[in-house]
N, C-alpha and C. Protein backbone atom coordinates (compact mmCIF):
# COMPACT_ATOMS: atom_id res chain seq x y z
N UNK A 1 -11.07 -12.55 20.87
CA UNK A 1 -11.56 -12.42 19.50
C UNK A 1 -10.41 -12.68 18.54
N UNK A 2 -10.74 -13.71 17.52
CA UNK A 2 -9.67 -14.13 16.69
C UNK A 2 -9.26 -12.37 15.79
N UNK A 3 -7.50 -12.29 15.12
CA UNK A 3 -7.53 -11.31 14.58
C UNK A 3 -8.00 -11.72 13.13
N UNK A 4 -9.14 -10.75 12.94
CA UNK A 4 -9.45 -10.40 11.38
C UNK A 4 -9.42 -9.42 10.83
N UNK A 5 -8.98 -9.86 9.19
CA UNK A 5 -9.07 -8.42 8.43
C UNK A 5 -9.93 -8.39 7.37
N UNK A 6 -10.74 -7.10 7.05
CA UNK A 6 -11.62 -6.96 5.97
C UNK A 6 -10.99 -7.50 4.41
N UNK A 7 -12.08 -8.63 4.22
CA UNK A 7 -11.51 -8.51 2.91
C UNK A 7 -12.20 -7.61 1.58
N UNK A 8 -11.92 -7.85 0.64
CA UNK A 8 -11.91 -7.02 -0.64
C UNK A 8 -13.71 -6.73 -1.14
N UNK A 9 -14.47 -7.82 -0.73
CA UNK A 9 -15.56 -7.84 -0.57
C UNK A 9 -16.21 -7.12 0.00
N UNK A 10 -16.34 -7.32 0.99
CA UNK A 10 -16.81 -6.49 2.96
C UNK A 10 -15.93 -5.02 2.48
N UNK A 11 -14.82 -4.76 1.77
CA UNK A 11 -14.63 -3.51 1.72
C UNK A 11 -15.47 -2.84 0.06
N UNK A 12 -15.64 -3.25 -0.62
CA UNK A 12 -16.37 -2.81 -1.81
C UNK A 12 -18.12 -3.13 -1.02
N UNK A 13 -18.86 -3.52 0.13
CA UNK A 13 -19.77 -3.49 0.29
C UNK A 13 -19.66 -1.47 1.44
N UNK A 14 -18.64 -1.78 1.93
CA UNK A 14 -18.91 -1.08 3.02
C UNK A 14 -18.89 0.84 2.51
N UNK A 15 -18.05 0.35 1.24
CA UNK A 15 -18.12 1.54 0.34
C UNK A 15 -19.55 1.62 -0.20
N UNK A 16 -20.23 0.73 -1.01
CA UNK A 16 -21.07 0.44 -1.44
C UNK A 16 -21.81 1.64 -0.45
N UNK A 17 -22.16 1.24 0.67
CA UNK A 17 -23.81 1.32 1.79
C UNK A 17 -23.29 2.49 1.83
N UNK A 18 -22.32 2.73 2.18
CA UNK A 18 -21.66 4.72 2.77
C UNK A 18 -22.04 5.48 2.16
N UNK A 19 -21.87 5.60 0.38
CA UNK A 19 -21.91 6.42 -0.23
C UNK A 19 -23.54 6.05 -1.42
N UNK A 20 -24.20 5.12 -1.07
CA UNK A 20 -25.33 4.53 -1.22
C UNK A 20 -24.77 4.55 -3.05
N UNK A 21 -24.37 3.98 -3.07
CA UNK A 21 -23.99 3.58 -4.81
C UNK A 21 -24.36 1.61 -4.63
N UNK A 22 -24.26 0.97 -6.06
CA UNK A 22 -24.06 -0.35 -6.10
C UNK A 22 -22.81 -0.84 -5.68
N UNK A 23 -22.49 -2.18 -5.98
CA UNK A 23 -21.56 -2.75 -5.58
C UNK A 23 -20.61 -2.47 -6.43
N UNK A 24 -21.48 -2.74 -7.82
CA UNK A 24 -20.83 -2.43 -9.23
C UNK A 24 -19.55 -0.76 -9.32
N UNK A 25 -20.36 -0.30 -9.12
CA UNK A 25 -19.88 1.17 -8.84
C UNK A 25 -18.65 1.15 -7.72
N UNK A 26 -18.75 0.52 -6.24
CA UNK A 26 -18.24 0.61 -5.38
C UNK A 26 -16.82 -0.06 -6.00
N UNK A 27 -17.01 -1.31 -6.58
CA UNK A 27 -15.65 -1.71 -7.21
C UNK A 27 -15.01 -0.99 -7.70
N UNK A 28 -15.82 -0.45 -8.79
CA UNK A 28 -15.20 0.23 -10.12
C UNK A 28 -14.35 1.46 -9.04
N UNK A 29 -14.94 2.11 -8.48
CA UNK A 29 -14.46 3.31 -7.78
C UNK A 29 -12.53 2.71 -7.21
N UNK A 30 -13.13 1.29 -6.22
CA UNK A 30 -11.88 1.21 -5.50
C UNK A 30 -10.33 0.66 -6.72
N UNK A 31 -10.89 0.00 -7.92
CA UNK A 31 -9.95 0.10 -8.95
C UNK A 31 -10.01 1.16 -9.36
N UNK A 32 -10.37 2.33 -9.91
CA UNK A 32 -9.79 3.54 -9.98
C UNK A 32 -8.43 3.99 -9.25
N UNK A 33 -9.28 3.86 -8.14
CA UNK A 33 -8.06 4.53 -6.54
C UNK A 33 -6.88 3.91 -6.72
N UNK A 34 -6.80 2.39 -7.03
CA UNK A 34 -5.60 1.29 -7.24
C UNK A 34 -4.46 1.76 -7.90
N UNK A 35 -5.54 1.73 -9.54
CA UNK A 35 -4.68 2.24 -10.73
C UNK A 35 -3.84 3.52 -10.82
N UNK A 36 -5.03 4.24 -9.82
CA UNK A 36 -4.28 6.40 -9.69
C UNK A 36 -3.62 5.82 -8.71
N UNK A 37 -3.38 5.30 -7.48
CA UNK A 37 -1.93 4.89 -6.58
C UNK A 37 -0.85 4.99 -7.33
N UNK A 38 -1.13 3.55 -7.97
CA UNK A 38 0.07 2.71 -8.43
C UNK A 38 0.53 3.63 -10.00
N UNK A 39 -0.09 4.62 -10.38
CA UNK A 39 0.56 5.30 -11.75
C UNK A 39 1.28 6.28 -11.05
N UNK A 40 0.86 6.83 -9.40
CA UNK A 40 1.02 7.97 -9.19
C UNK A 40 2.55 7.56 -8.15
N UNK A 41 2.63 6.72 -7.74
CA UNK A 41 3.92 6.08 -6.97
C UNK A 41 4.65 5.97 -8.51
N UNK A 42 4.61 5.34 -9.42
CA UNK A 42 5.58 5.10 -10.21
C UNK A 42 5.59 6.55 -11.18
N UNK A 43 5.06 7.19 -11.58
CA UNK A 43 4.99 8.73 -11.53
C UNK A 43 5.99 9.79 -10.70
N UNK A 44 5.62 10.12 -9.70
CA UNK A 44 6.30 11.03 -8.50
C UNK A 44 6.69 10.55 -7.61
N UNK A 45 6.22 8.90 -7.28
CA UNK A 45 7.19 8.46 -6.16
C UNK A 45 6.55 8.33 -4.82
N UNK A 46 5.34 8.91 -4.60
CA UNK A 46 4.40 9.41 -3.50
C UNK A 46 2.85 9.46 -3.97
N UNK A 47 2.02 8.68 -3.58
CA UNK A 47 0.65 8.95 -3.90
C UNK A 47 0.51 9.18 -1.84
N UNK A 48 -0.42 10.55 -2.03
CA UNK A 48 -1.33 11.07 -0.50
C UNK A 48 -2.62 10.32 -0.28
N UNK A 49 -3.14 9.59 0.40
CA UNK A 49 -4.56 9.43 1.02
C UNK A 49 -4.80 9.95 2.25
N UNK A 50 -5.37 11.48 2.18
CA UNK A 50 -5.58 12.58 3.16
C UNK A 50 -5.82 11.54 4.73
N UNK A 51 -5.27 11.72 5.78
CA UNK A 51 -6.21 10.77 7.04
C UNK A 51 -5.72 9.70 7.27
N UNK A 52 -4.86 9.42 6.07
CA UNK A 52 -4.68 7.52 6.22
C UNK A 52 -2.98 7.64 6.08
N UNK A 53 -2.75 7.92 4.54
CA UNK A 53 -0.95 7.88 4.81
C UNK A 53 -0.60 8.43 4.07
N UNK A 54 0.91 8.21 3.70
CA UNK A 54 1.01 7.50 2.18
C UNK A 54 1.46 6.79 1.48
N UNK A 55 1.97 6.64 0.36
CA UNK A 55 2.48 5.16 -0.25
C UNK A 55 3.84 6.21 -1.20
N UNK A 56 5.17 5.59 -0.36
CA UNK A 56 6.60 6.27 -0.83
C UNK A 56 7.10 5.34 -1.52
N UNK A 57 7.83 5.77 -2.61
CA UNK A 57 8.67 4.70 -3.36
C UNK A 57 9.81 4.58 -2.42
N UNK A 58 10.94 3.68 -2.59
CA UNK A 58 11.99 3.87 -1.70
C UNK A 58 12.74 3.02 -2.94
N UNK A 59 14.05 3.96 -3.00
CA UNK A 59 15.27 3.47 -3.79
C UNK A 59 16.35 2.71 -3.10
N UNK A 60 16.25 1.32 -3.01
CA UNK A 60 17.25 0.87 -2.20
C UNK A 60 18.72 0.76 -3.25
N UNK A 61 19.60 1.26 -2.84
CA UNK A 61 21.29 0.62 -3.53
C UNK A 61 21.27 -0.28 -3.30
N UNK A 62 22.09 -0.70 -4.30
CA UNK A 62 22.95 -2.06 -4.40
C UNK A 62 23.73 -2.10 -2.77
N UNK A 63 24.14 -3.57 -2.15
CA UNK A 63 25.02 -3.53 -1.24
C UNK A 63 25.33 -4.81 -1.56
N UNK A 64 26.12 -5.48 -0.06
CA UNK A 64 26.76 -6.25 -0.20
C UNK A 64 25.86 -7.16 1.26
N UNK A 65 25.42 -8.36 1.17
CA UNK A 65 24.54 -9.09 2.16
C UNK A 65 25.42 -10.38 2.48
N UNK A 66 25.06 -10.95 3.20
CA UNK A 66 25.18 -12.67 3.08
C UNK A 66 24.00 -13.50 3.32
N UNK A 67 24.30 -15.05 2.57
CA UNK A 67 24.00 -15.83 2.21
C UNK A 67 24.10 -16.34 3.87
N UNK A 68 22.54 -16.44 4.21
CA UNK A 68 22.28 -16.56 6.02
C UNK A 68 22.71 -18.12 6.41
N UNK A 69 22.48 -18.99 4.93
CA UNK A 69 22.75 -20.53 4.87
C UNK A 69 24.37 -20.85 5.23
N UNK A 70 25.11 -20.13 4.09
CA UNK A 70 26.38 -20.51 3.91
C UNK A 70 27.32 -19.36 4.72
N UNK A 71 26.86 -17.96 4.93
CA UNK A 71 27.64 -16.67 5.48
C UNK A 71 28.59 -16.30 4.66
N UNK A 72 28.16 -16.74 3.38
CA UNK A 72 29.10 -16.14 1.67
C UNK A 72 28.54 -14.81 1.38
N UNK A 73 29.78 -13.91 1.18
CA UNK A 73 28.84 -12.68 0.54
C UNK A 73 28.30 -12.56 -0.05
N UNK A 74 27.28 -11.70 -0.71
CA UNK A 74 26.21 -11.94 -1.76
C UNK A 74 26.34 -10.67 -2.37
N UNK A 75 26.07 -10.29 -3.41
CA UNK A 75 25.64 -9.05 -3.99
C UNK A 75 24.37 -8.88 -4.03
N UNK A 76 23.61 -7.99 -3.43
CA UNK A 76 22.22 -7.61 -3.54
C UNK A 76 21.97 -6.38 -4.41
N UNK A 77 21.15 -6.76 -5.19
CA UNK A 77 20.69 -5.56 -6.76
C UNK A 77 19.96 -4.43 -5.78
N UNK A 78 20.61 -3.00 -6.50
CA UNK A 78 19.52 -1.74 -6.15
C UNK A 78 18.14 -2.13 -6.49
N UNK A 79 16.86 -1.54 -5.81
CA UNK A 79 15.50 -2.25 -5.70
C UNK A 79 14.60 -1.28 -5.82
N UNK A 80 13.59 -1.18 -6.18
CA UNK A 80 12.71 0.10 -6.11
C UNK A 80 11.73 -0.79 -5.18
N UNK A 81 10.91 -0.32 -4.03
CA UNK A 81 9.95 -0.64 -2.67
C UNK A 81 9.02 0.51 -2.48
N UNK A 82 7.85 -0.02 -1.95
CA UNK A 82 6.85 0.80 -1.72
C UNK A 82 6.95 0.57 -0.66
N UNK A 83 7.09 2.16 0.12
CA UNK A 83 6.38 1.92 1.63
C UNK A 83 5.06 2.40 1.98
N UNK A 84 4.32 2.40 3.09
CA UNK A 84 3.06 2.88 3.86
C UNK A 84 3.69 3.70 4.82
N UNK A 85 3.62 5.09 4.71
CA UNK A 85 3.46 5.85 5.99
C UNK A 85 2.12 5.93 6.64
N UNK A 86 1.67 6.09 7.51
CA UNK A 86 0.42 6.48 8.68
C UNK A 86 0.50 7.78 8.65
N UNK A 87 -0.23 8.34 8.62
CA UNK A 87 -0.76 10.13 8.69
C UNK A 87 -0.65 10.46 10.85
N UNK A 88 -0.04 11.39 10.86
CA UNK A 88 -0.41 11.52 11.94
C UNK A 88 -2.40 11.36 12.71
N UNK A 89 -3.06 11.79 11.50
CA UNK A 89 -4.48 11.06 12.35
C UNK A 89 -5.10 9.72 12.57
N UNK A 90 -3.72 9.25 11.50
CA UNK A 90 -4.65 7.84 11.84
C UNK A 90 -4.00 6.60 13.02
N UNK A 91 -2.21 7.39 13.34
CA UNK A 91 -1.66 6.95 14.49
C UNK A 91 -2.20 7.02 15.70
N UNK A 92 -2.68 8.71 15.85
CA UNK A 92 -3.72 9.03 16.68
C UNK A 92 -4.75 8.56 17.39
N UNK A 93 -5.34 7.82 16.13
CA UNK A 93 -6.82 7.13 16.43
C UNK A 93 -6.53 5.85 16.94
N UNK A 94 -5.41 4.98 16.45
CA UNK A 94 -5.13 3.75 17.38
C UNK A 94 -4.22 4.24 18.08
């Protein structure tokens, strides 16, 4: 079986049928969730989704890299990154 992943569609339907709302609704809901993430990572740094994970800011420093082409040092800028942790139940389950 080829690997596939749900897209944005198939996931605003599958919300949709679960919670027997429209599609309309099912969107609106999963942009909600988006917007409260992404205010709540740049906020505190950490948004929780109970079961699933969560989403950590990560402060990278400045360092010093190279240039993989030439093997010249590089200066690399401090970075702000989002990571995904897995909840212990959902490691579990796969």
């Amino acid at each position: 079986m080829a690997n596939q992943r749900m897209t944005q569609t198939q996931l605003v339907r599958a919300l949709a049928e679960g919670n027997e709302v429209n599609n309309k609704t099912a969107r609106s809901m999963l942009e909600s969730l988006s917007s409260l993430a992404i205010a709540e990572v740049k906020k505190n740094g950490v948004f929780v989704l109970p079961g699933i994970g969560r989403l950590v800011r990560v402060d990278r420093k400045a360092r010093m890299g190279r240039n993989p082409a030439t093997g010249e040092a590089i200066k690399i800028k401090a970075s702000k990154k989002v990571a995904f942790r897995a909840a212990k139940e959902l490691k579990e389950a796969v």
